[in-house]
PDB file of N, CA and C in Angstrom:
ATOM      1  N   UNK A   1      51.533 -11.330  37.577  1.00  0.00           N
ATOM      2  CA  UNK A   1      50.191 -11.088  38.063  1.00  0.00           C
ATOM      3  C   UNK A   1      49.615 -12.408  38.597  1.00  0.00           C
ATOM      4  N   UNK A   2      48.885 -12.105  40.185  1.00  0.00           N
ATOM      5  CA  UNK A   2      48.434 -13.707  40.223  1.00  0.00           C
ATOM      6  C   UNK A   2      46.931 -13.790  39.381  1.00  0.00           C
ATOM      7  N   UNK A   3      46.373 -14.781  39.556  1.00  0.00           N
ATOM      8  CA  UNK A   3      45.142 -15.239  39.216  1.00  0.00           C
ATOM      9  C   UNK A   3      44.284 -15.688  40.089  1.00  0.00           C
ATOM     10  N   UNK A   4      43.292 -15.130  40.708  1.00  0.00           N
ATOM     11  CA  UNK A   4      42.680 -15.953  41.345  1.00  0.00           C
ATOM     12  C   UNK A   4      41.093 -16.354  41.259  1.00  0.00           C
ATOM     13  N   UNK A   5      40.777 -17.349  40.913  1.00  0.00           N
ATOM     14  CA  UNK A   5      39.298 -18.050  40.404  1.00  0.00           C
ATOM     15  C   UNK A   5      38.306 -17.873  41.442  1.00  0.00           C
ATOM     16  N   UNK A   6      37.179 -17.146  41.542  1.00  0.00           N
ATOM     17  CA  UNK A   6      36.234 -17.022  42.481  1.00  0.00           C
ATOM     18  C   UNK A   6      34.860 -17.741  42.141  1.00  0.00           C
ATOM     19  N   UNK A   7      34.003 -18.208  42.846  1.00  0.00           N
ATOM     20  CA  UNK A   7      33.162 -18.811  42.189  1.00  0.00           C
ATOM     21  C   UNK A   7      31.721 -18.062  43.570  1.00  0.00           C
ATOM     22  N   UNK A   8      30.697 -17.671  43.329  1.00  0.00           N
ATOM     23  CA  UNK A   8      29.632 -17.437  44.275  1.00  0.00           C
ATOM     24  C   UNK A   8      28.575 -17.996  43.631  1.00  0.00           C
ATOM     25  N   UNK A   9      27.377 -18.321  44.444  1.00  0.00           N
ATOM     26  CA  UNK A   9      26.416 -18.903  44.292  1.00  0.00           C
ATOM     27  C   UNK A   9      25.444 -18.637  45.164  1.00  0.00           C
ATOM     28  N   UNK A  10      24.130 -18.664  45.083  1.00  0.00           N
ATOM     29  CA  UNK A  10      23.020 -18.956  46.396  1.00  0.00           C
ATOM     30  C   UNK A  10      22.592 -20.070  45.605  1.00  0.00           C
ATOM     31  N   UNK A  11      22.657 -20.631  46.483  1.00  0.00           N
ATOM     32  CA  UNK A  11      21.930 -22.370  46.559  1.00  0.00           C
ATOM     33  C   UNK A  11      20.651 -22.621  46.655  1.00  0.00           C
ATOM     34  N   UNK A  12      20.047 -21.609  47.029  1.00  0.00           N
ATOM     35  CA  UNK A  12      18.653 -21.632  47.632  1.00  0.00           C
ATOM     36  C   UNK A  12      18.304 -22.975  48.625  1.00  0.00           C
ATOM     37  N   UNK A  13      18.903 -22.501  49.807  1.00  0.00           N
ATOM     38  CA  UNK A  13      18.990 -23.997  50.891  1.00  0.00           C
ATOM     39  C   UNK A  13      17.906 -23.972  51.961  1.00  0.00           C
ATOM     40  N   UNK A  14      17.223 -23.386  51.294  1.00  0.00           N
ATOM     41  CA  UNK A  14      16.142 -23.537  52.945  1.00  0.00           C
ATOM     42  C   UNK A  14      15.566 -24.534  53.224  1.00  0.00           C
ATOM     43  N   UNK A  15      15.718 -24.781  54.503  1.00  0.00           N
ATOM     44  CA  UNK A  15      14.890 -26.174  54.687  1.00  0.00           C
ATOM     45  C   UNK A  15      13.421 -26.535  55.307  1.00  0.00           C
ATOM     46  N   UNK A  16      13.446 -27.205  56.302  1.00  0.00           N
ATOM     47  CA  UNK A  16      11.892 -27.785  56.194  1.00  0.00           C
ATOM     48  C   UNK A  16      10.690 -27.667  55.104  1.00  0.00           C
ATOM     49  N   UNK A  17      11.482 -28.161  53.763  1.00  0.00           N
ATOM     50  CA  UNK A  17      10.440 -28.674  52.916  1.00  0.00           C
ATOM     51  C   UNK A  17      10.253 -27.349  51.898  1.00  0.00           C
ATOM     52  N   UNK A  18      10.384 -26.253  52.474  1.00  0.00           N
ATOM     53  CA  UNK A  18      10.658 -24.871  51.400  1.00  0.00           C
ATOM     54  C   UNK A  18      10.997 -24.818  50.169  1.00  0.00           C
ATOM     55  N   UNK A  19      12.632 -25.381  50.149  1.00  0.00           N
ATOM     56  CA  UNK A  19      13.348 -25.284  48.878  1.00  0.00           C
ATOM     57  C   UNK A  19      13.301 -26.904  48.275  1.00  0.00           C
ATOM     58  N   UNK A  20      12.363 -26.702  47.260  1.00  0.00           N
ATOM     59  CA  UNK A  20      12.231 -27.876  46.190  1.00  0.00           C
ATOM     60  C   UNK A  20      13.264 -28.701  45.680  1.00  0.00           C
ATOM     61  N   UNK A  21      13.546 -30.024  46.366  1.00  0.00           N
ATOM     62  CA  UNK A  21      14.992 -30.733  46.016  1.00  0.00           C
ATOM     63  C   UNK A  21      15.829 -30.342  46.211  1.00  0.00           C
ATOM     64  N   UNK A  22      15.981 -29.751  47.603  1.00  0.00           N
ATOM     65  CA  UNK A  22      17.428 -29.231  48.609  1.00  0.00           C
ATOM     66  C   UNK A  22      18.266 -30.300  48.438  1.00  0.00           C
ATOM     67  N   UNK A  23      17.837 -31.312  48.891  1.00  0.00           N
ATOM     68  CA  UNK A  23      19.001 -32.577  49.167  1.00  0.00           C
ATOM     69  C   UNK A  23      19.547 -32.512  47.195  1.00  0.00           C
ATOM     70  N   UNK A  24      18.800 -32.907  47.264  1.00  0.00           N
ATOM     71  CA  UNK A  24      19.563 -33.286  45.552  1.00  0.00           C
ATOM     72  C   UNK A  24      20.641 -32.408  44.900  1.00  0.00           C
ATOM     73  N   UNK A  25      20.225 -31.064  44.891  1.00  0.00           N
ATOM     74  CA  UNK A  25      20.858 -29.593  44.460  1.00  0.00           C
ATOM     75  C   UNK A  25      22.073 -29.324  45.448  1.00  0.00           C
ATOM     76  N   UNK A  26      22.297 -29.792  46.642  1.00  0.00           N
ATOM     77  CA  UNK A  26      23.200 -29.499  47.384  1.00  0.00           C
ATOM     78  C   UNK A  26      24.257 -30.147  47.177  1.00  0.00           C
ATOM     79  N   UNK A  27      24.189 -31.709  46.749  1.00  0.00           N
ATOM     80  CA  UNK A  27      24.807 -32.953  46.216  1.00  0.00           C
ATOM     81  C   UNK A  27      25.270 -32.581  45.122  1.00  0.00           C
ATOM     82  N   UNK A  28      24.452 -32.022  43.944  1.00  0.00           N
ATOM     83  CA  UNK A  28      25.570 -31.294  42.342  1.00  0.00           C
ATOM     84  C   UNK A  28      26.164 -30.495  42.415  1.00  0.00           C
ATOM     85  N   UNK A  29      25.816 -29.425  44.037  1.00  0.00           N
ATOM     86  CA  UNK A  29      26.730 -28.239  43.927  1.00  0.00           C
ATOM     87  C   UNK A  29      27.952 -28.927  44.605  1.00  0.00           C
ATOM     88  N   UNK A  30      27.888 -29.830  45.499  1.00  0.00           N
ATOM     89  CA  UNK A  30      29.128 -30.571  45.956  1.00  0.00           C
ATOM     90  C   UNK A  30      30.225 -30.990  44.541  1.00  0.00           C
ATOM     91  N   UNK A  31      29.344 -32.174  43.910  1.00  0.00           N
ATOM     92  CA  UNK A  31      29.751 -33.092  42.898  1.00  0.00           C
ATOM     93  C   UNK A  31      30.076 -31.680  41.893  1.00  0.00           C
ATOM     94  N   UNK A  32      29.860 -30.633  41.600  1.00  0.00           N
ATOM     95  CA  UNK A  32      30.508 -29.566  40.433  1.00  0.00           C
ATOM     96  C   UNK A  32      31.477 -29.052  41.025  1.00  0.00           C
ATOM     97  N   UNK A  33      31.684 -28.784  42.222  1.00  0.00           N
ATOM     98  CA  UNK A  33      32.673 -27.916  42.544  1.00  0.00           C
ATOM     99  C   UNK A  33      34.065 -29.106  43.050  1.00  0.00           C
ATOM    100  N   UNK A  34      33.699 -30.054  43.468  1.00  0.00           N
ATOM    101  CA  UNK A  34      34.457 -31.025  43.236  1.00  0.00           C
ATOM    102  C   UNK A  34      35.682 -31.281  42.409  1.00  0.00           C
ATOM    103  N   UNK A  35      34.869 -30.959  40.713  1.00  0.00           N
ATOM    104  CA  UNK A  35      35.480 -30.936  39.661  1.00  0.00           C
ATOM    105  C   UNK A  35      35.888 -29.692  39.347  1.00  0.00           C
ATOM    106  N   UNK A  36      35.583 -28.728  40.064  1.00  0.00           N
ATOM    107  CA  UNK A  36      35.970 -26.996  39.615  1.00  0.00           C
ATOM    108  C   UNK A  36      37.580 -26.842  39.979  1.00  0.00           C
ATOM    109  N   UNK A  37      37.937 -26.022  39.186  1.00  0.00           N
ATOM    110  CA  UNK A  37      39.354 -25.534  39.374  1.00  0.00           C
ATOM    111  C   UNK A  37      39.394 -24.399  39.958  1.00  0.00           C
ATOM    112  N   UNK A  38      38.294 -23.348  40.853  1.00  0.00           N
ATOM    113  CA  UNK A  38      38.332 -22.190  41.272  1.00  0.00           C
ATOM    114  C   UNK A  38      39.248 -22.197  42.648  1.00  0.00           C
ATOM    115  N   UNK A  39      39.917 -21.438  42.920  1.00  0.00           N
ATOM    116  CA  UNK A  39      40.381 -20.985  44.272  1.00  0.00           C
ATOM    117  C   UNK A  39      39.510 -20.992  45.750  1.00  0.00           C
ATOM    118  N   UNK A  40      38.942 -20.423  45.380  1.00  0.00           N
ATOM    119  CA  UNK A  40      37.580 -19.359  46.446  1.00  0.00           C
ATOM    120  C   UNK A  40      35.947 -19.691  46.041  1.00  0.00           C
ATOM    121  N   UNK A  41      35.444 -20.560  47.062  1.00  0.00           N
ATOM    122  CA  UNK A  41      34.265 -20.162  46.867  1.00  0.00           C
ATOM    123  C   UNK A  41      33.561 -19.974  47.596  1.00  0.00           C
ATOM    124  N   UNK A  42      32.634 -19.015  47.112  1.00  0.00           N
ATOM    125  CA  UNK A  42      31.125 -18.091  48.184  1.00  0.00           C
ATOM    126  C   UNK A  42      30.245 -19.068  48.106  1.00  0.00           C
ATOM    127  N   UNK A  43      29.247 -19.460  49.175  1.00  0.00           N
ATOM    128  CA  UNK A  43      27.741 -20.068  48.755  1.00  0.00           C
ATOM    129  C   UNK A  43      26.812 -18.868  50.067  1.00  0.00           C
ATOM    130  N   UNK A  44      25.761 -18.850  49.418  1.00  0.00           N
ATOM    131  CA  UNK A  44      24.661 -17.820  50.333  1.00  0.00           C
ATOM    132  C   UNK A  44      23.711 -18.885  50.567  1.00  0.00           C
ATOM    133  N   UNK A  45      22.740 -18.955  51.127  1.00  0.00           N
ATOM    134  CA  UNK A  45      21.446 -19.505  51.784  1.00  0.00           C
ATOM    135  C   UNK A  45      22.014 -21.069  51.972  1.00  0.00           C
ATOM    136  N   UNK A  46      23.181 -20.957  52.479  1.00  0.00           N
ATOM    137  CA  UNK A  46      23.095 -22.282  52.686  1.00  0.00           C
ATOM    138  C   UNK A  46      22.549 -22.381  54.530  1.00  0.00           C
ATOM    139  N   UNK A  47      21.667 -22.479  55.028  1.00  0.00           N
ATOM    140  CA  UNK A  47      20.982 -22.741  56.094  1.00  0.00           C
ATOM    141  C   UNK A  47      20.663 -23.558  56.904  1.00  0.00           C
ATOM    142  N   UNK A  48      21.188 -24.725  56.126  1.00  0.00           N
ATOM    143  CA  UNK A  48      21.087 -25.743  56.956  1.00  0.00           C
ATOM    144  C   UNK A  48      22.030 -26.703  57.219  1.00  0.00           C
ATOM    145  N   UNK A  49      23.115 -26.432  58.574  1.00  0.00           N
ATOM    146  CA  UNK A  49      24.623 -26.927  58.842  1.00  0.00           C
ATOM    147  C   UNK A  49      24.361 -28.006  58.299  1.00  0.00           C
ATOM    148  N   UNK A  50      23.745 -29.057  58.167  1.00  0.00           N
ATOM    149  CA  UNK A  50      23.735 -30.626  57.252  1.00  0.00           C
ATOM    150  C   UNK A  50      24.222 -30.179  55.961  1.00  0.00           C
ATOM    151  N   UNK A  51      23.721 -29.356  55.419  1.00  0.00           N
ATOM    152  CA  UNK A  51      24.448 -28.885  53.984  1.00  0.00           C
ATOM    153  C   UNK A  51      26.128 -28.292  53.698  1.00  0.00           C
ATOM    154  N   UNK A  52      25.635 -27.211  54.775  1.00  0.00           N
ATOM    155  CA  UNK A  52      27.635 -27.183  54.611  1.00  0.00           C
ATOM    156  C   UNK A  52      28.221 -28.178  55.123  1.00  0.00           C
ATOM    157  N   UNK A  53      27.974 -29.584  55.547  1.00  0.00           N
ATOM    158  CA  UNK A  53      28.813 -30.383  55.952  1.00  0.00           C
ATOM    159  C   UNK A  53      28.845 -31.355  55.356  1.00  0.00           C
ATOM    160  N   UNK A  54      27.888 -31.704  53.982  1.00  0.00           N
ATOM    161  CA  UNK A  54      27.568 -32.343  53.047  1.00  0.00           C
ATOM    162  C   UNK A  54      28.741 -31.980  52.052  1.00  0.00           C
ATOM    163  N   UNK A  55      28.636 -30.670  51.798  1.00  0.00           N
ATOM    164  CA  UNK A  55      29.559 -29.743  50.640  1.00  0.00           C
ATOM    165  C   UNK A  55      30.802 -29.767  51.047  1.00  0.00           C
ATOM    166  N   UNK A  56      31.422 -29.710  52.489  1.00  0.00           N
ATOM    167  CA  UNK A  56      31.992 -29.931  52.930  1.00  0.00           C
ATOM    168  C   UNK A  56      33.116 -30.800  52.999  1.00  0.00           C
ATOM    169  N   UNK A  57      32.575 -32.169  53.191  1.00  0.00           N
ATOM    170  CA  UNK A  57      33.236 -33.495  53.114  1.00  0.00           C
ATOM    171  C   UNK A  57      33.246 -33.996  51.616  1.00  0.00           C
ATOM    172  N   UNK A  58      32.716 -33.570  50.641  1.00  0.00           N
ATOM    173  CA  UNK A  58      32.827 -33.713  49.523  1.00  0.00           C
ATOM    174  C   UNK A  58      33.839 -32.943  48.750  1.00  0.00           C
ATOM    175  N   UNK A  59      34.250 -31.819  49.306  1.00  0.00           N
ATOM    176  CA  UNK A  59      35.336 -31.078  48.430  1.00  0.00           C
ATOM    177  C   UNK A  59      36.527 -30.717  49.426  1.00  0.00           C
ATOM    178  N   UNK A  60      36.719 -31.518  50.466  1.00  0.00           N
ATOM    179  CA  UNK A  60      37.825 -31.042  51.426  1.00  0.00           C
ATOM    180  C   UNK A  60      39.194 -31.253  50.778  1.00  0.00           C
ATOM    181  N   UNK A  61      39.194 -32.568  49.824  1.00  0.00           N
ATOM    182  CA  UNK A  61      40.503 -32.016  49.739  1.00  0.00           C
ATOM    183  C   UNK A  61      40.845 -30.898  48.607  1.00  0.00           C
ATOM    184  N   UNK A  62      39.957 -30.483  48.003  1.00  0.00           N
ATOM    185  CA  UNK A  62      40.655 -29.388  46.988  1.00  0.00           C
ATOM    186  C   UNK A  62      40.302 -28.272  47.841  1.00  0.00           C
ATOM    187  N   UNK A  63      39.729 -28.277  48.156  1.00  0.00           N
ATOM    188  CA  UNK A  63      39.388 -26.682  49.280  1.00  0.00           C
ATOM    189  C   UNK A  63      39.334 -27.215  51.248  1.00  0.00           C
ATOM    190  N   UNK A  64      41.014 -27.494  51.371  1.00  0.00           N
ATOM    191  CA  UNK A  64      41.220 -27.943  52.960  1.00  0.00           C
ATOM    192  C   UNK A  64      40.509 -26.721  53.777  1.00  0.00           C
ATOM    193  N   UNK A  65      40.378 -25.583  53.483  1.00  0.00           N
ATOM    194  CA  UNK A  65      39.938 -24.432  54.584  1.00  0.00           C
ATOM    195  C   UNK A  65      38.379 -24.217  53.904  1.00  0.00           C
ATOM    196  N   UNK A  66      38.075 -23.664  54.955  1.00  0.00           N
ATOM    197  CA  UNK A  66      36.260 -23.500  55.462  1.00  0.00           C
ATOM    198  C   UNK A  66      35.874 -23.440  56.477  1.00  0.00           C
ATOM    199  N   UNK A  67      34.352 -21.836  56.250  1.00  0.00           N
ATOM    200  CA  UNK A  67      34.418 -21.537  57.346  1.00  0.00           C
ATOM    201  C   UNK A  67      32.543 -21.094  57.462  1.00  0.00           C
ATOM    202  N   UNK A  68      31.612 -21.680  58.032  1.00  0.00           N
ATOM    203  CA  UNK A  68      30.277 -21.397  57.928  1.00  0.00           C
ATOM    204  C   UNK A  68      29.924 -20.213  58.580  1.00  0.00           C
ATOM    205  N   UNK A  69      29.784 -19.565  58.512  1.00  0.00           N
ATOM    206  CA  UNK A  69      29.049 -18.394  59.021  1.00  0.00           C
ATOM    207  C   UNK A  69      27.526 -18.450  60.024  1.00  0.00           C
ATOM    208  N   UNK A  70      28.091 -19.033  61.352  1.00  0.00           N
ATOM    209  CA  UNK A  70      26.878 -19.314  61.993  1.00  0.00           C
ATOM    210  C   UNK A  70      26.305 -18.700  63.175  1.00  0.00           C
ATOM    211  N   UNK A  71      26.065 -17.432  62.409  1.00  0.00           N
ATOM    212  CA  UNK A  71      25.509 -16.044  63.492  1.00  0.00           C
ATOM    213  C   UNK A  71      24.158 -16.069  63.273  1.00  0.00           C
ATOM    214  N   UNK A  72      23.921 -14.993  64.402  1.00  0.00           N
ATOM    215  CA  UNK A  72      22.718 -14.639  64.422  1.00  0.00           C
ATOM    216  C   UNK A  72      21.277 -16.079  65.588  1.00  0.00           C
ATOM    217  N   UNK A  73      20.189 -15.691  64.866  1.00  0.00           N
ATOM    218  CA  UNK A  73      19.390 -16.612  65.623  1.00  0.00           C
ATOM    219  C   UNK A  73      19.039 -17.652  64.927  1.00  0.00           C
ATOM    220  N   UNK A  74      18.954 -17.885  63.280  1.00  0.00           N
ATOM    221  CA  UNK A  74      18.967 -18.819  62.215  1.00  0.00           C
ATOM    222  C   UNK A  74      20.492 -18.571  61.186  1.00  0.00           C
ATOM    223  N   UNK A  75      21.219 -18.375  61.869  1.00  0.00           N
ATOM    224  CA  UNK A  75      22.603 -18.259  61.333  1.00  0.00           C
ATOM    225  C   UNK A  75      22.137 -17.545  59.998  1.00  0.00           C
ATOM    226  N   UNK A  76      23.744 -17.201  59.071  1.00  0.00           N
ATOM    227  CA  UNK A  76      23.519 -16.228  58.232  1.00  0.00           C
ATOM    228  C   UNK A  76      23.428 -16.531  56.956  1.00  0.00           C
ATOM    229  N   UNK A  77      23.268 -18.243  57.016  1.00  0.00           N
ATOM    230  CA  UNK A  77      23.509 -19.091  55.354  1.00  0.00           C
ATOM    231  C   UNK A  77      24.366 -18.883  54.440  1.00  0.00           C
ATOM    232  N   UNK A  78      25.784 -18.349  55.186  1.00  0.00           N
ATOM    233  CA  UNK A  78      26.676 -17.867  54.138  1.00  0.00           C
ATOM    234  C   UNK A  78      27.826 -18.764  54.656  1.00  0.00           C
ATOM    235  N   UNK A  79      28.704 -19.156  53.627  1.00  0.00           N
ATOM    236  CA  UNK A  79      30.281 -20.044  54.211  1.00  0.00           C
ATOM    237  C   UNK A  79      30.945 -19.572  52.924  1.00  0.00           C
ATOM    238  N   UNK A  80      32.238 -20.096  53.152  1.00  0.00           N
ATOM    239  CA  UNK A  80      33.436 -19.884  52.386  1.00  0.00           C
ATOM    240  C   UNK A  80      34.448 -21.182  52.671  1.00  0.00           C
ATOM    241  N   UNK A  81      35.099 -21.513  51.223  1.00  0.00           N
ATOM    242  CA  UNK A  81      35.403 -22.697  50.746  1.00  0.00           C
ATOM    243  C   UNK A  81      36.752 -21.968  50.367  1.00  0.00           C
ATOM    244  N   UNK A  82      38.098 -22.703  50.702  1.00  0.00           N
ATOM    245  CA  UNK A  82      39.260 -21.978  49.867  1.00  0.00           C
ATOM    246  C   UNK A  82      40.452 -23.406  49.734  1.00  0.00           C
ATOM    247  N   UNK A  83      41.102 -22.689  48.606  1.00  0.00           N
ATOM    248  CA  UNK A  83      42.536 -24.022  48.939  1.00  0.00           C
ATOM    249  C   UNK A  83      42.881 -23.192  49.613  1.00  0.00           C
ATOM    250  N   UNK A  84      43.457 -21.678  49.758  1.00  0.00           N
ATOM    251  CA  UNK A  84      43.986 -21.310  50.504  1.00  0.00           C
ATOM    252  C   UNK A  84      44.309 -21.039  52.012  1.00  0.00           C
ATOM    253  N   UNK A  85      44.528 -21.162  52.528  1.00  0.00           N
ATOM    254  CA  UNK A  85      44.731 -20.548  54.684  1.00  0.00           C
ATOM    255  C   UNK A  85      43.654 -19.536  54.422  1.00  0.00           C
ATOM    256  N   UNK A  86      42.954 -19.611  55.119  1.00  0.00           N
ATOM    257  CA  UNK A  86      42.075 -18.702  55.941  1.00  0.00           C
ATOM    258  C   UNK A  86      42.530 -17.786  56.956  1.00  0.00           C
ATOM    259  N   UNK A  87      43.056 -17.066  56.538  1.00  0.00           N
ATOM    260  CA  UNK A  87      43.480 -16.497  58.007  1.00  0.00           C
ATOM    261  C   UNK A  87      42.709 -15.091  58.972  1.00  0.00           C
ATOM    262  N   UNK A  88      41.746 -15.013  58.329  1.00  0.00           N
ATOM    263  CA  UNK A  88      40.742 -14.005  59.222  1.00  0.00           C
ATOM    264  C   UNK A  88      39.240 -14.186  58.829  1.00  0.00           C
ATOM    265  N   UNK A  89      38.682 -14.170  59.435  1.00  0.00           N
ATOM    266  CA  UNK A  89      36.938 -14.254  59.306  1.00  0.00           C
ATOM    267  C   UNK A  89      36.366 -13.227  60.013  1.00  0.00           C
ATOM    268  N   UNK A  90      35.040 -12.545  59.179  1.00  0.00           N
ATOM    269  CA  UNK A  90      34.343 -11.526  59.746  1.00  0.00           C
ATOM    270  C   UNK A  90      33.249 -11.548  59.464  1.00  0.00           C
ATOM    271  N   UNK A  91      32.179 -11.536  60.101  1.00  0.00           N
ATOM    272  CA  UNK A  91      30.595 -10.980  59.305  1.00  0.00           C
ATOM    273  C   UNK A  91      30.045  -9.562  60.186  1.00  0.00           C
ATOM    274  N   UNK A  92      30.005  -9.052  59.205  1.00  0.00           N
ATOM    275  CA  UNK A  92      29.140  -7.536  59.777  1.00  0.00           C
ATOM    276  C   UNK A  92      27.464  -7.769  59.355  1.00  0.00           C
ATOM    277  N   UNK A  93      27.003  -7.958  60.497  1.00  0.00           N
ATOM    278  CA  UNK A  93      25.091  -7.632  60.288  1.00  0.00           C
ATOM    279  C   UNK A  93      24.611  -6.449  60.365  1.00  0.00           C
ATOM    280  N   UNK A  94      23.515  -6.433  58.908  1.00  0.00           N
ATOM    281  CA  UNK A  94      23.586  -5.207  58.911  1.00  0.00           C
ATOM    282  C   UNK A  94      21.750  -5.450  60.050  1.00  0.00           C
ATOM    283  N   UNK A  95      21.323  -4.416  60.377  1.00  0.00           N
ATOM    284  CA  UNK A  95      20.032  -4.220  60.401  1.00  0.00           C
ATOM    285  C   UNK A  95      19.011  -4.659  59.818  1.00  0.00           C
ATOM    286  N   UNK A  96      17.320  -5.193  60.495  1.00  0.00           N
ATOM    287  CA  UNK A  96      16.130  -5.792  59.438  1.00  0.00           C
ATOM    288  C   UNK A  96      16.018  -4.338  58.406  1.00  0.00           C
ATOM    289  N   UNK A  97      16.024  -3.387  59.002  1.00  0.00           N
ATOM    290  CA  UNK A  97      15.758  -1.796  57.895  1.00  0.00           C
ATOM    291  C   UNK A  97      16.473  -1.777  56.851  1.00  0.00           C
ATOM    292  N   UNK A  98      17.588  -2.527  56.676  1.00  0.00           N
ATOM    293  CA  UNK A  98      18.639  -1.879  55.727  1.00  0.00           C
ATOM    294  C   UNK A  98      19.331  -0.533  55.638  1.00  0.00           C
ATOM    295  N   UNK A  99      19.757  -0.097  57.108  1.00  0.00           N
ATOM    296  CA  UNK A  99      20.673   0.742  57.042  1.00  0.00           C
ATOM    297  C   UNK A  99      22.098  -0.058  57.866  1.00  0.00           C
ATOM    298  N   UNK A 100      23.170   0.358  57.879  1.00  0.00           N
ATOM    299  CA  UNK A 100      24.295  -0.086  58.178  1.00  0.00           C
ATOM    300  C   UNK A 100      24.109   0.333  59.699  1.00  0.00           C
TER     301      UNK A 100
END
């Protein structure tokens, strides 16, 4: 059986001044996952490309693949972190209503 370690999070990354000690909180989620042994990881609201590229360069070599999710008109604050190959990426938007 394999094993594989998933880790998700929202960061709460919004910026211009919104989210209370963005910079700082983005830096421990770097510096923890750093030290994490997970496979795969999710982050949500990350919103501001300075952040995934912060998180980024801080954990490249245990997680070489990554991929930001930068749709839409304020992109979708979502990326993915893996040791593994990436080999397909998708985002489906749903609607402001919440129907599919």
């Amino acid at each position: 059986m394999v094993e594989v370690k998933v880790f998700t999070l929202n960061i709460w990354g919004i910026g211009y001044g919104i989210s209370t000690e963005r910079n700082v909180r983005v830096k421990a989620i770097a510096d923890y996952l750093h030290q994490s042994d997970y496979d795969i990881v999710l982050l949500q609201e990350v919103w501001m490309p300075t952040d995934f590229h912060i998180i980024q360069k801080r954990i490249q070599e245990k997680f070489p693949q990554s991929y930001f999710f930068d749709n839409g008109i304020v992109g979708s604050g979502t990326c993915v972190f893996s040791r593994h190959t990436i080999l397909d990426t998708t985002f489906h938007e749903f609607s402001l209503n919440g129907y599919p």
